[in-house]
C-alpha atoms as a PDB file:
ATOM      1  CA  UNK A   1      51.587 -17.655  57.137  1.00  0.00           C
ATOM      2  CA  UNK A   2      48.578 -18.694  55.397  1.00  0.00           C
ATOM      3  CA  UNK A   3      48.203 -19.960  52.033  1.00  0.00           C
ATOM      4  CA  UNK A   4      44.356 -21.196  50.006  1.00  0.00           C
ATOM      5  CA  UNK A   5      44.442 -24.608  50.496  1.00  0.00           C
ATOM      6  CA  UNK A   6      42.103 -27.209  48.116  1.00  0.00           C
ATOM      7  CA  UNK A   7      40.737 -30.412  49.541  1.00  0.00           C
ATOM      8  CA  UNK A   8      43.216 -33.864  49.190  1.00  0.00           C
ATOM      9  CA  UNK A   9      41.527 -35.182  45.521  1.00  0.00           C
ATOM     10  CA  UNK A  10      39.268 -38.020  46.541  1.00  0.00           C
ATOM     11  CA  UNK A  11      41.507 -40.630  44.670  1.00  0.00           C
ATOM     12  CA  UNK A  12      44.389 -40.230  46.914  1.00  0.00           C
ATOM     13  CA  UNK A  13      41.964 -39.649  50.433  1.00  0.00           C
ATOM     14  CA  UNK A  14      40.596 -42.527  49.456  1.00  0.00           C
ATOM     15  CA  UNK A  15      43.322 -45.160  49.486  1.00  0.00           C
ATOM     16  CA  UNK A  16      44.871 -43.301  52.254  1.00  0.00           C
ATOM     17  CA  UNK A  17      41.820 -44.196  54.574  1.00  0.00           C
ATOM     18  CA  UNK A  18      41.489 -47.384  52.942  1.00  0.00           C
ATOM     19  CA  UNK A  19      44.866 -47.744  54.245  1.00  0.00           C
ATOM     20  CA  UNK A  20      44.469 -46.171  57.490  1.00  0.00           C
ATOM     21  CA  UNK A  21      41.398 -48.670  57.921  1.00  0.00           C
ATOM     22  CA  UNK A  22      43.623 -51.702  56.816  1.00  0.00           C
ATOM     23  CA  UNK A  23      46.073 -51.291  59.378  1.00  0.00           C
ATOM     24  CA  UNK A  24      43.625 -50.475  62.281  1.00  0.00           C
ATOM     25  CA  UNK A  25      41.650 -54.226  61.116  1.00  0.00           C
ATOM     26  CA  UNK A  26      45.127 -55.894  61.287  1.00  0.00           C
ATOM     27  CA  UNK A  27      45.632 -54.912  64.519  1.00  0.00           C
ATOM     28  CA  UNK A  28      42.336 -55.708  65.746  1.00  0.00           C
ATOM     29  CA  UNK A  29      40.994 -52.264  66.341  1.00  0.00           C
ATOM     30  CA  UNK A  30      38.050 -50.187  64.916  1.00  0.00           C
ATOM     31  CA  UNK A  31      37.871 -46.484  64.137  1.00  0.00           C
ATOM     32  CA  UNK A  32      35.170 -43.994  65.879  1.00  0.00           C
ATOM     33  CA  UNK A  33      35.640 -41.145  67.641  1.00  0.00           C
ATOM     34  CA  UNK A  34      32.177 -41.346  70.063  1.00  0.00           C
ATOM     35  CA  UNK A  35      34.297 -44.534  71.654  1.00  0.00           C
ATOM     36  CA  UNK A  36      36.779 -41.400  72.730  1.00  0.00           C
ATOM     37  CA  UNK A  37      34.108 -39.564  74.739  1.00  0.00           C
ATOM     38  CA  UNK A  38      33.603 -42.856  76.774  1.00  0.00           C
ATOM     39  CA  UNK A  39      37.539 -43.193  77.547  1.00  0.00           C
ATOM     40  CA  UNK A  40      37.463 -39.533  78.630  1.00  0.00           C
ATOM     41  CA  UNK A  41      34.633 -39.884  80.570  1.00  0.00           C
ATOM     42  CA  UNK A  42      36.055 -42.733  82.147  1.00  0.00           C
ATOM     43  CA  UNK A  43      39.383 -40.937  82.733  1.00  0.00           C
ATOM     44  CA  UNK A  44      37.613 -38.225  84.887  1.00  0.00           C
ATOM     45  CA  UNK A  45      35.390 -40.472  86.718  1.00  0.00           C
ATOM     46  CA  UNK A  46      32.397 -41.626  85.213  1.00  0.00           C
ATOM     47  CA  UNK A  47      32.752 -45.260  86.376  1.00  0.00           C
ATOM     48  CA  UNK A  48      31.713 -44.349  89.732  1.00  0.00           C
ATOM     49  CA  UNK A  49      28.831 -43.046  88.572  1.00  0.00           C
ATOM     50  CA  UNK A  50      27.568 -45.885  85.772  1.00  0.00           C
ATOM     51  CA  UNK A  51      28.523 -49.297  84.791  1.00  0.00           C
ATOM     52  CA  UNK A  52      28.636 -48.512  80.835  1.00  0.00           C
ATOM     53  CA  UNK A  53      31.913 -46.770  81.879  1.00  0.00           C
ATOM     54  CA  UNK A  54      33.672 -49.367  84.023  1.00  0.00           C
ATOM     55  CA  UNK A  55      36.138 -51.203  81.764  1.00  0.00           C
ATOM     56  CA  UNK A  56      39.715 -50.761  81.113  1.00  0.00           C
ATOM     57  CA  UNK A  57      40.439 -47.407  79.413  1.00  0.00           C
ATOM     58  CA  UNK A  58      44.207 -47.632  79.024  1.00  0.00           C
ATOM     59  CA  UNK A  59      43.153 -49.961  76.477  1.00  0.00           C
ATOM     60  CA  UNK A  60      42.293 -47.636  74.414  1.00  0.00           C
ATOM     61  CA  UNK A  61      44.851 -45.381  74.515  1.00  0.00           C
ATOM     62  CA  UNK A  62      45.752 -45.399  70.594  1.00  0.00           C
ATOM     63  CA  UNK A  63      42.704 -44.071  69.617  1.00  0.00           C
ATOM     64  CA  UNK A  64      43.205 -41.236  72.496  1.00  0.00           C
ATOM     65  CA  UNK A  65      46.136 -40.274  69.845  1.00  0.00           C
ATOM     66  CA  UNK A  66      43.507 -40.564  67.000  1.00  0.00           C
ATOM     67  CA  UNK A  67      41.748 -37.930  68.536  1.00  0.00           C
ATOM     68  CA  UNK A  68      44.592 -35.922  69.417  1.00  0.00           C
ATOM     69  CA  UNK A  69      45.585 -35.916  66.421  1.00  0.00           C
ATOM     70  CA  UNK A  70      42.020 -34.516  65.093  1.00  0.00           C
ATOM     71  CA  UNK A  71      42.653 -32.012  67.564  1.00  0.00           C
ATOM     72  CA  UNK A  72      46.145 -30.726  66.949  1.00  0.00           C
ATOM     73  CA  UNK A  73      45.188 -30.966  62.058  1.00  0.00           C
ATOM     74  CA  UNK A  74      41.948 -28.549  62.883  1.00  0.00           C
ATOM     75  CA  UNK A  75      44.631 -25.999  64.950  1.00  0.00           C
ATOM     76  CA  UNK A  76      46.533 -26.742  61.851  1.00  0.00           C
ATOM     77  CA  UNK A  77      44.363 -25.810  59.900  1.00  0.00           C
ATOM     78  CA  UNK A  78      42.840 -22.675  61.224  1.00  0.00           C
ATOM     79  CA  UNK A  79      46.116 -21.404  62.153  1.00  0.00           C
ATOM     80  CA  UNK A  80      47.892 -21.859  58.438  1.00  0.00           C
ATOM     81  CA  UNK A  81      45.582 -22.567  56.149  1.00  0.00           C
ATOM     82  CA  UNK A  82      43.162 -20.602  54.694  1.00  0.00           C
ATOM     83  CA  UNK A  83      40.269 -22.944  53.744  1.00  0.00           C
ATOM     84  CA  UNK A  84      37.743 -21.146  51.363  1.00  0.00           C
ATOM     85  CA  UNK A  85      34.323 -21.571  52.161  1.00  0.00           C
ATOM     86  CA  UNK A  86      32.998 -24.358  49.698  1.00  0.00           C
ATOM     87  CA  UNK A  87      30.716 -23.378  47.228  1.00  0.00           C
ATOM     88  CA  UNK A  88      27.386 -25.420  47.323  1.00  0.00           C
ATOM     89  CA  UNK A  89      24.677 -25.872  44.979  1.00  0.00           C
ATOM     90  CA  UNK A  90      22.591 -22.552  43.877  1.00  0.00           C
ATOM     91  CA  UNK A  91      19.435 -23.773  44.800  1.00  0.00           C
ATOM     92  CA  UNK A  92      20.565 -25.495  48.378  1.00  0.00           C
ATOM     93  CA  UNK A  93      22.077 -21.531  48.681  1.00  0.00           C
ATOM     94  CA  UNK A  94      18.515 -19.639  48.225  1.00  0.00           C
ATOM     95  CA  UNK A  95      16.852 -22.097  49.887  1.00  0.00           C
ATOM     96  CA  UNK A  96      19.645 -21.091  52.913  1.00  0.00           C
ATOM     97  CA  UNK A  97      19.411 -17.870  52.081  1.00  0.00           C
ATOM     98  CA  UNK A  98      15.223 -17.696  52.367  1.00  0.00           C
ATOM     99  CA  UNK A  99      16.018 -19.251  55.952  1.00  0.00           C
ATOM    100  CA  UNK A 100      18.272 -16.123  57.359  1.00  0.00           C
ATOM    101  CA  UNK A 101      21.543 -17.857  56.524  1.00  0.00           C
ATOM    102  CA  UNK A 102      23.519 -14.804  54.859  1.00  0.00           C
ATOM    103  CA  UNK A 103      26.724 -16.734  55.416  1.00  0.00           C
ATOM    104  CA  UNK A 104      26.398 -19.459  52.381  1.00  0.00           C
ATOM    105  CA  UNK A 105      29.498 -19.391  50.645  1.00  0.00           C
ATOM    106  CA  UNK A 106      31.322 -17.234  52.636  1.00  0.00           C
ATOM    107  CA  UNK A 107      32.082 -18.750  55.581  1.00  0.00           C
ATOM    108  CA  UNK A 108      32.980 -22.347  56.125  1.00  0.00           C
ATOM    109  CA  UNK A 109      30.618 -22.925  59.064  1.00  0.00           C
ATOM    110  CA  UNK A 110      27.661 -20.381  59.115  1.00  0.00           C
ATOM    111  CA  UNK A 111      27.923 -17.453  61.583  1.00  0.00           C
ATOM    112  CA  UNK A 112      24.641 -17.422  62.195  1.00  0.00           C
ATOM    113  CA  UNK A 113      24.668 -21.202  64.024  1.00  0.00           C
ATOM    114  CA  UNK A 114      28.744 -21.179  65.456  1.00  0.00           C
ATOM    115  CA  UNK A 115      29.804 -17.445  66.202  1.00  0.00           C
ATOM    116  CA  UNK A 116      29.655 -16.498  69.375  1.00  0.00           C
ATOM    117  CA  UNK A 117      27.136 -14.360  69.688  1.00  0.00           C
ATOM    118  CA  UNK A 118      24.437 -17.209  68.302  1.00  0.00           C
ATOM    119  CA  UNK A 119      26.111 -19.569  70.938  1.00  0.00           C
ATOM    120  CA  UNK A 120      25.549 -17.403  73.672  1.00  0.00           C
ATOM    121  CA  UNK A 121      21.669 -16.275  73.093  1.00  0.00           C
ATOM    122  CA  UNK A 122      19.177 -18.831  74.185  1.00  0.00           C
ATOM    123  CA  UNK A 123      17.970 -20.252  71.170  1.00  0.00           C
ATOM    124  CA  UNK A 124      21.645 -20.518  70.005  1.00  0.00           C
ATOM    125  CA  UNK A 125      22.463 -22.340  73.557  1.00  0.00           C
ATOM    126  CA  UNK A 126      18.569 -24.253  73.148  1.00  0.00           C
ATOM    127  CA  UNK A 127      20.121 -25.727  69.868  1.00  0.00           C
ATOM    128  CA  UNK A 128      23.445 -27.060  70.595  1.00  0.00           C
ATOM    129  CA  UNK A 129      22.033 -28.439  73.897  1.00  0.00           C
ATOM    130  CA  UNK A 130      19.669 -30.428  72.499  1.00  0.00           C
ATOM    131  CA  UNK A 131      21.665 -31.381  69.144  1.00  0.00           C
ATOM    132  CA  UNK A 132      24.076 -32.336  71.521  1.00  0.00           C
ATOM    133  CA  UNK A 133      22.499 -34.397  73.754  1.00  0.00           C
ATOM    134  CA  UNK A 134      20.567 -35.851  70.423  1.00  0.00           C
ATOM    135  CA  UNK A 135      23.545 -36.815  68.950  1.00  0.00           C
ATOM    136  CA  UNK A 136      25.224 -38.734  72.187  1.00  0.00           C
ATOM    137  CA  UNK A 137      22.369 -40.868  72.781  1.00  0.00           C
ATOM    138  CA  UNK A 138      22.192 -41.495  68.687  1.00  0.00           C
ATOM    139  CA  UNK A 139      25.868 -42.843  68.853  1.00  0.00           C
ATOM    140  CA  UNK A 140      25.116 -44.855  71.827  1.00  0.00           C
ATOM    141  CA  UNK A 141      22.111 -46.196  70.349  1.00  0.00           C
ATOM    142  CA  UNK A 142      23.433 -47.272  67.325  1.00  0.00           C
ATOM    143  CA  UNK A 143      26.609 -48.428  69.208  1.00  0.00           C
ATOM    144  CA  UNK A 144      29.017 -45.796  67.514  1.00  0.00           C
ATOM    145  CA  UNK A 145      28.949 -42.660  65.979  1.00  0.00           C
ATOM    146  CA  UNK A 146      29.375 -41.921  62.159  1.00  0.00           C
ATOM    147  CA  UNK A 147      32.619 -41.978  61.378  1.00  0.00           C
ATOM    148  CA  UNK A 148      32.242 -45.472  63.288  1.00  0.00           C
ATOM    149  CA  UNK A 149      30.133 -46.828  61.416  1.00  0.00           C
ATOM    150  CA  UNK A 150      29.927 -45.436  57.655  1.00  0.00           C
ATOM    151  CA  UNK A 151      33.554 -45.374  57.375  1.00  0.00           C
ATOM    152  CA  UNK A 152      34.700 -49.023  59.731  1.00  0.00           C
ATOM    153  CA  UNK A 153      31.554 -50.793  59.648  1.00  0.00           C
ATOM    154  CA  UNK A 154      30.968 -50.222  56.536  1.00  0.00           C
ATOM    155  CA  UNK A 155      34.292 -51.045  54.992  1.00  0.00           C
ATOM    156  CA  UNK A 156      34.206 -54.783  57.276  1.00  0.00           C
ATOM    157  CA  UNK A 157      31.033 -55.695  55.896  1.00  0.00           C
ATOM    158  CA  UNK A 158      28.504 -55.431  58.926  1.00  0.00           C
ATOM    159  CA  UNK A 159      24.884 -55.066  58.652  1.00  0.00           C
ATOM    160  CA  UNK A 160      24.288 -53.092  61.650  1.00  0.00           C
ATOM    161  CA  UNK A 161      26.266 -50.245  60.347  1.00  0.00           C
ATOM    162  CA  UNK A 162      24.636 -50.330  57.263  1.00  0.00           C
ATOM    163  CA  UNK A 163      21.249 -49.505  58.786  1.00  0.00           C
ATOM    164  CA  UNK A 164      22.788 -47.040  61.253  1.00  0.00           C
ATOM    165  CA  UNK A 165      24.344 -45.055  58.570  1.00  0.00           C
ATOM    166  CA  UNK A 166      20.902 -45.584  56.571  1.00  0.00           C
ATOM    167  CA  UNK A 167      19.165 -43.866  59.519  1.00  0.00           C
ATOM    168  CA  UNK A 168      21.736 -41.294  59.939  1.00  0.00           C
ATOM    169  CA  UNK A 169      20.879 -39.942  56.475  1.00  0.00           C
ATOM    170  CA  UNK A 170      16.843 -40.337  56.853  1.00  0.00           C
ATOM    171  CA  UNK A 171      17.662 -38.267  60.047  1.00  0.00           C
ATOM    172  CA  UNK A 172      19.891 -35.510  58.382  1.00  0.00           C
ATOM    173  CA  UNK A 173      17.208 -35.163  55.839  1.00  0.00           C
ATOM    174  CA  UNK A 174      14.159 -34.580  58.716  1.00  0.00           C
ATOM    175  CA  UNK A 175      16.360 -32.453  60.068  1.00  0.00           C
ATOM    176  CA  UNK A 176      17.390 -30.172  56.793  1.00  0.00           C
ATOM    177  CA  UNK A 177      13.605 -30.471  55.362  1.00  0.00           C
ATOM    178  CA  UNK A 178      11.300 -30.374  58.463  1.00  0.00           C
ATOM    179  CA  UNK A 179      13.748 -29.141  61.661  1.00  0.00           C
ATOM    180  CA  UNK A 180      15.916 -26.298  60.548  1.00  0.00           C
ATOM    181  CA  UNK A 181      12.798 -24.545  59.000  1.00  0.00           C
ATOM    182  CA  UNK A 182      10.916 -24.823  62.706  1.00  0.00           C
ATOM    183  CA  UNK A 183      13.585 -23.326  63.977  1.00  0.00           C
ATOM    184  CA  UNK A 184      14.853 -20.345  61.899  1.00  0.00           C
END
C-alpha cells in the first residue's frame, strides 16, 4: 500500500525541529548522528583498540533511539510511500545529464552512483570508500557531523559550527564543480 507522498511544508518542519531541538537543550543533550557511530563502535569493541572510544556509552543511549528511529521512518518510507523523485533546476539537470547521469528526475537517488551494480564495480566501490572514509574524518575533525552542527550548533549560537557548516558548503561545492567532473 503505497500512496505519492509530498514533503512536510517547511512552516510546520520547521517548528517541529525547533521543538525537537528545544527539548533535547533542556535536557542537556545535543543532536548528531556521527556521535552514534562512536557509541556503536564502542559497543562492539573499539575501546580496546583507541582511547577516543573509551567513555561511557550507555550514556548515550537516547540518541541510540534517535537513530533507530532514522532507521525504522526510511523502511517507512520505502516500504509505503512512494516518494517522487524531486524535480531540480533545468540547468543543474543538463549539466547532470552532460555528466552520464540519465537518472535526474526520475529517481530519487541516481542509479548510476547507489544501484547495485555501480556499488559493486571498482570505481563505484573506489568512490564510496573514499567518500566514506572522507566524510568520517570530516565529522571528527570538525567535532560532529552536519546535522550536528548546522542544525544544534547552529540553533545554540556557537561559532565553531558556524565555520564547520561554512566549510561543509565550500566543500560540497569543490566537490559538485571540480570532483564529480574528474570522476565521471
Amino acid at each position: 500500500m503505497a500512496f505519492i507522498y509530498q514533503p512536510i511544508p517547511w512552516f510546520i518542519a520547521g517548528p517541529l525541529i525547533a521543538l525537537i531541538l528545544y527539548v533535547l537543550l533542556r535536557l542537556g543533550k545535543s543532536f548528531g548522528m556521527s556521535s552514534n557511530l562512536r557509541t556503536l563502535c564502542t559497543i562492539s569493541g573499539a575501546h580496546k583498540l583507541s582511547d577516543f572510544f573509551k567513555f561511557d556509552w550507555k550514556q548515550q543511549r537516547w540518541n541510540l533511539v534517535v537513530a533507530f528511529g532514522v532507521f525504522v521512518g526510511a523502511v517507512i518510507a520505502f516500504q509505503f510511500l512512494n516518494v517522487e523523485a524531486p524535480n531540480i533546476n533545468n540547468d543543474t539537470a543538463n549539466d547532470l545529464i552532460a555528466l552520464g547521469f540519465n537518472s535526474v528526475n526520475k529517481n530519487y537517488l541516481p542509479t548510476e552512483l547507489f544501484s547495485t551494480e555501480a556499488i559493486l564495480s571498482l570505481k563505484g566501490f573506489l568512490v564510496i570508500l573514499i567518500a566514506g572514509f572522507l566524510v568520517g574524518f570530516g565529522a571528527r575533525y570538525a567535532g560532529g557531523c552536519t546535522s550536528g552542527h548546522a542544525i544544534s550548533g547552529l540553533s545554540n549560537l556557537q561559532l565553531p559550527s558556524l565555520i564547520a557548516v561554512i566549510g561543509f558548503f565550500i566543500g560540497g561545492l569543490i566537490m559538485v564543480h571540480f570532483i564529480i567532473p574528474i570522476i565521471f
